[in-house]
C-alpha atoms as a PDB file:
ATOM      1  CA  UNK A   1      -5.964 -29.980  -6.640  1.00  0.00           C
ATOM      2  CA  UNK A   2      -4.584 -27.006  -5.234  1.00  0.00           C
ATOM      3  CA  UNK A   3      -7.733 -24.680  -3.739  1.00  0.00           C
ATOM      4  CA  UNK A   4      -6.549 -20.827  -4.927  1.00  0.00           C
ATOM      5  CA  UNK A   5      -6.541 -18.572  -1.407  1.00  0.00           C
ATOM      6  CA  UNK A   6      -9.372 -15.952  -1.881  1.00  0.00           C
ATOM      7  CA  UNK A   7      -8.916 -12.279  -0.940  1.00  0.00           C
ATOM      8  CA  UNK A   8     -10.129 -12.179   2.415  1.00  0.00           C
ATOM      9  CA  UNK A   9      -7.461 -14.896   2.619  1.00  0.00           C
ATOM     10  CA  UNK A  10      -4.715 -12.770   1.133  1.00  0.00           C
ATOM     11  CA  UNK A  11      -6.310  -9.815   3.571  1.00  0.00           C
ATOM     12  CA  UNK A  12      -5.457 -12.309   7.015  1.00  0.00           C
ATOM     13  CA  UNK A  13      -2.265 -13.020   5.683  1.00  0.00           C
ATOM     14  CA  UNK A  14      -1.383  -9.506   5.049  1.00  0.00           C
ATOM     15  CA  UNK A  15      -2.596  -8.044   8.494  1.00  0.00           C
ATOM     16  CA  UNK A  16      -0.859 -10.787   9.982  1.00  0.00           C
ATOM     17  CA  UNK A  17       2.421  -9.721   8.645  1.00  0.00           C
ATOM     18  CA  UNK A  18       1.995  -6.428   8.865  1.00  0.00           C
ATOM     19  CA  UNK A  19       1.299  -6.864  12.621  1.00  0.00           C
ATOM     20  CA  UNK A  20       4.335  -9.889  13.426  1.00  0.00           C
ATOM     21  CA  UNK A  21       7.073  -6.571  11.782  1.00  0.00           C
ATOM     22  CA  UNK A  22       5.577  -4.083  13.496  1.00  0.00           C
ATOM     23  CA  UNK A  23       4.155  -1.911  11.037  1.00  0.00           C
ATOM     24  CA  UNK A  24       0.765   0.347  12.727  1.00  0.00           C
ATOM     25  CA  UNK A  25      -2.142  -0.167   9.469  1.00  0.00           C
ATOM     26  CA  UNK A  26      -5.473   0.998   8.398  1.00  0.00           C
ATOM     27  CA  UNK A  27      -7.883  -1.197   6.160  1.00  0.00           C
ATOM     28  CA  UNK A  28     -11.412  -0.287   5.770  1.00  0.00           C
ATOM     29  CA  UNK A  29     -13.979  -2.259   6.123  1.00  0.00           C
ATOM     30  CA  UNK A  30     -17.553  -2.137   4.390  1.00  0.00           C
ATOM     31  CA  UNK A  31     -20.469  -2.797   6.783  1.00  0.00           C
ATOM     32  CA  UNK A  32     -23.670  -4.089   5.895  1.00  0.00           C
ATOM     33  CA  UNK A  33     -26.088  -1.615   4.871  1.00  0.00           C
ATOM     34  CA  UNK A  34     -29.977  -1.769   3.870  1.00  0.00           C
ATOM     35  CA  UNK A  35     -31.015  -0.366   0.618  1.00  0.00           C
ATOM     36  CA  UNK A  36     -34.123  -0.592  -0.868  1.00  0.00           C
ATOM     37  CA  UNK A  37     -34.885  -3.271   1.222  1.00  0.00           C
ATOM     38  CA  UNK A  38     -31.806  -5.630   0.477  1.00  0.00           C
ATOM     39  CA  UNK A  39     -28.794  -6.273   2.391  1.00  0.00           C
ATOM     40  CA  UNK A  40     -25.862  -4.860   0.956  1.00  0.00           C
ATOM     41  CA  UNK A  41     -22.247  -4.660   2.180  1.00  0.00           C
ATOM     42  CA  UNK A  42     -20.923  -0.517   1.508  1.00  0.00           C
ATOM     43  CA  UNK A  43     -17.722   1.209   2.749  1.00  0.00           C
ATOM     44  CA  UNK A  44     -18.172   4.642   4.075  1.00  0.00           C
ATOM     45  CA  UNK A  45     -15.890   7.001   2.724  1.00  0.00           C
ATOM     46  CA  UNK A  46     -15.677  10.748   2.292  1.00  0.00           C
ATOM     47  CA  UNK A  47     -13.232  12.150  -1.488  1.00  0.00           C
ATOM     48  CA  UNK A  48     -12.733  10.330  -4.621  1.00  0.00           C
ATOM     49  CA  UNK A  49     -13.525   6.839  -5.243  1.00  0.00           C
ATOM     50  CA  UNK A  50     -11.190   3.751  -5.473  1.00  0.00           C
ATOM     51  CA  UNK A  51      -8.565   4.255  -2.157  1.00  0.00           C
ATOM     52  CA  UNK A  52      -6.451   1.363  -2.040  1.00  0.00           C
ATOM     53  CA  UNK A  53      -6.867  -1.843   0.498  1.00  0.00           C
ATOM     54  CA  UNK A  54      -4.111  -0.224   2.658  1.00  0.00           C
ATOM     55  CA  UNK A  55      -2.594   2.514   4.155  1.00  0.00           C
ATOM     56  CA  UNK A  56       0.519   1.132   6.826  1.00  0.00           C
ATOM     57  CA  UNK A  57       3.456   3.298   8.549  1.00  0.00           C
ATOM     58  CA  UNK A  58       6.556   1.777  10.497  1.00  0.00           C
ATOM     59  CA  UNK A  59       8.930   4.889  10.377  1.00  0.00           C
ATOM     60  CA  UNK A  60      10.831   5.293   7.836  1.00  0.00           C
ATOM     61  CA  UNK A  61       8.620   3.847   5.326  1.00  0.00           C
ATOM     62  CA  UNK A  62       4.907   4.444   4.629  1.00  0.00           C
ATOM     63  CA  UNK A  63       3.084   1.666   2.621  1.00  0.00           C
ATOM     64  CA  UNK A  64      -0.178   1.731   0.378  1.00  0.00           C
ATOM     65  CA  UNK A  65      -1.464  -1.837  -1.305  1.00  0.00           C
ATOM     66  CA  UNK A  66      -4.062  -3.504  -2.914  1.00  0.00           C
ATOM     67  CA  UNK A  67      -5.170  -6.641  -2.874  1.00  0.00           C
ATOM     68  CA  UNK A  68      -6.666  -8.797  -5.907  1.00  0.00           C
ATOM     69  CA  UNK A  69      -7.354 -12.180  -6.889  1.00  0.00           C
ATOM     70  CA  UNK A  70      -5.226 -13.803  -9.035  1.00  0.00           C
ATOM     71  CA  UNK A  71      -7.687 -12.705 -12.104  1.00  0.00           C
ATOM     72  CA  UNK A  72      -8.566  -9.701 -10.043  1.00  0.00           C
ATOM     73  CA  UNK A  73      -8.432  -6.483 -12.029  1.00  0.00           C
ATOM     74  CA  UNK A  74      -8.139  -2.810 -10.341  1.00  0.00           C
ATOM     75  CA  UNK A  75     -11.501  -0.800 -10.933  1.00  0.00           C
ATOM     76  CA  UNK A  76     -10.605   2.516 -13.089  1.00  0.00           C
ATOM     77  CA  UNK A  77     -10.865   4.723 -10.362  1.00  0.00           C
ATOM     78  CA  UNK A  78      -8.177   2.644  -8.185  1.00  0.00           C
ATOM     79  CA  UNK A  79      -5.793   2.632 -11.127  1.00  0.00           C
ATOM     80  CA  UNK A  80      -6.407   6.145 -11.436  1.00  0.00           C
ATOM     81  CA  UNK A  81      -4.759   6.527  -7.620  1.00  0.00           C
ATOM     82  CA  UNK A  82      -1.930   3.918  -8.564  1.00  0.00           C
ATOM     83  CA  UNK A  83      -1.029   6.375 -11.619  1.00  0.00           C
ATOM     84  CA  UNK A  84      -1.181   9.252  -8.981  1.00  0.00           C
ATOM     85  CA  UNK A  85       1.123   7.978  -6.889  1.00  0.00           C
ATOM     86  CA  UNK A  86       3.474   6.615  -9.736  1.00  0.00           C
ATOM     87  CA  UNK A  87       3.320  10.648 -10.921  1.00  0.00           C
ATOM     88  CA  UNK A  88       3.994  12.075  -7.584  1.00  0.00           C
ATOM     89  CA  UNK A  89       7.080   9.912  -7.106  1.00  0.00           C
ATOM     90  CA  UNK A  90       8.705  10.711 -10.308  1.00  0.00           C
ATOM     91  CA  UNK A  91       8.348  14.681  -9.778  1.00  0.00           C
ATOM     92  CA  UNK A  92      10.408  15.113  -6.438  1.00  0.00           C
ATOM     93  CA  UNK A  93      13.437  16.242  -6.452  1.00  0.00           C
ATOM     94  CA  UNK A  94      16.427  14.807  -4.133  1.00  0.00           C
ATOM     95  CA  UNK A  95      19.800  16.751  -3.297  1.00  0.00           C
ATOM     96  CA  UNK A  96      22.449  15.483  -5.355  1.00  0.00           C
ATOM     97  CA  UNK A  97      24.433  13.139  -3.511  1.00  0.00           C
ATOM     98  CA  UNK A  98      28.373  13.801  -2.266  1.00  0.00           C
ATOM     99  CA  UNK A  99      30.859  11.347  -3.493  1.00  0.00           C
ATOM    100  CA  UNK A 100      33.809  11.211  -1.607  1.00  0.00           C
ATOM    101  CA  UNK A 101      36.284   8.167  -1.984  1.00  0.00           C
ATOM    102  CA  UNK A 102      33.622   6.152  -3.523  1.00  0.00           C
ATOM    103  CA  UNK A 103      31.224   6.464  -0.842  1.00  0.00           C
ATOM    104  CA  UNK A 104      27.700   8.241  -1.458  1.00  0.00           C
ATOM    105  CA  UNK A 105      25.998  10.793   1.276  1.00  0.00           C
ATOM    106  CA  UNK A 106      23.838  13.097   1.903  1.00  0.00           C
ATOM    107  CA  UNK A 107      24.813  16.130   3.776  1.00  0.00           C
ATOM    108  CA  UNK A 108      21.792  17.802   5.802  1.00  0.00           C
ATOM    109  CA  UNK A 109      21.674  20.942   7.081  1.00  0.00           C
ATOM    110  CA  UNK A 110      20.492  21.715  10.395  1.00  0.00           C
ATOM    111  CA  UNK A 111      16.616  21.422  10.864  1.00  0.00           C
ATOM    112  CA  UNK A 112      16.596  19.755   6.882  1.00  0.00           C
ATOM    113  CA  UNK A 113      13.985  16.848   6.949  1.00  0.00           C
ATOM    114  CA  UNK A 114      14.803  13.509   4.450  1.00  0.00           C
ATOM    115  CA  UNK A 115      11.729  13.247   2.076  1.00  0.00           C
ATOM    116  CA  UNK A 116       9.662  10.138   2.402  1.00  0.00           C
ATOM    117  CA  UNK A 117       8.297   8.818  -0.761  1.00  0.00           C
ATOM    118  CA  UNK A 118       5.237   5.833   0.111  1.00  0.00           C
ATOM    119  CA  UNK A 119       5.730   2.104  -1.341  1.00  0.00           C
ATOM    120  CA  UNK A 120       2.863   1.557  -3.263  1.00  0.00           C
ATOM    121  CA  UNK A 121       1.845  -2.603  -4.490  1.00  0.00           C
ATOM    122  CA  UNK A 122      -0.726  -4.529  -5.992  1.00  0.00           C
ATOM    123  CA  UNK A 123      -0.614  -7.700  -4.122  1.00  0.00           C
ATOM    124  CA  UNK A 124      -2.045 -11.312  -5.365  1.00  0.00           C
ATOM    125  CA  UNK A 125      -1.430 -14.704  -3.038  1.00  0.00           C
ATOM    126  CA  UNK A 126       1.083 -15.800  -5.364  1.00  0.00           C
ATOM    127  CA  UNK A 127       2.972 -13.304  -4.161  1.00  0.00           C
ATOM    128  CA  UNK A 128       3.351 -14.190  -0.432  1.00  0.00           C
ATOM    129  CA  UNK A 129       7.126 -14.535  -0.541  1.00  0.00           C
ATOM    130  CA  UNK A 130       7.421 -11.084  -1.786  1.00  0.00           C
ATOM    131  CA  UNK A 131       5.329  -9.417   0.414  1.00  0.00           C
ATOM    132  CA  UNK A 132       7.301 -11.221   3.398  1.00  0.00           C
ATOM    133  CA  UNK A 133      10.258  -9.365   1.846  1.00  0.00           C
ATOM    134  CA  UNK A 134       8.558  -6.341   1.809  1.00  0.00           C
ATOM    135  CA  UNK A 135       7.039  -6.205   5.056  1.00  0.00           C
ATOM    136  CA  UNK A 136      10.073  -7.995   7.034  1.00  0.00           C
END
């Protein structure tokens, strides 16, 4: 019997890959809080509800993921920030590539900056290959 890897165990796998290729990360972590006389565990956060588990950068690229069981389901408020990023990345605009001989570029001007548009995944611990690809 095969014991399924939990999300804290997904988490350690994750950081560790993001770490071995380099990439600098953010994760937030809840702390344990007192309320009403009962030990809780709440993340402190400041704007709307539901950020996803990460936020990673290793130039070019910019990464965002979340992490779930493999029956986890995203709260509304984190799908609600995976259809915001889906949105923003279908309404920019690129310069229209030069074809020349059958080979595609991109002529920038002087100064002109390349638009990067963030990676955004839900991740699940059958999907450890994948996020070896990803992260390589």
């Amino acid at each position: 019997m095969t014991i399924p890897m939990t999300e804290a165990d997904l988490a350690s796998f994750v950081e560790e890959c993001l770490t071995r290729f380099g990439w600098q990360w953010y994760h937030p972590r809840p702390g344990r809080v007192r309320r009403h006389g009962k030990e809780i565990y709440e993340t402190a956060y400041s704007g709307n509800k539901g950020f996803l588990d990460y936020l990673a950068l290793r130039p070019p690229r910019i990464l965002i993921a979340d992490l779930k069981r493999e029956t986890g389901k995203l709260t509304p408020e984190q799908q609600e920030w995976f259809d915001l990023w889906e949105r923003c990345q279908q309404t920019i605009l690129f310069e229209p590539l030069n074809i020349k001989r059958g080979i595609a570029s991109v002529a920038l001007k002087k100064g002109q900056k390349v638009l990067t548009v963030p990676e955004v995944y839900l991740w699940r611990a059958n999907d450890r290959d994948r996020i070896l690809e990803v992260l390589r």
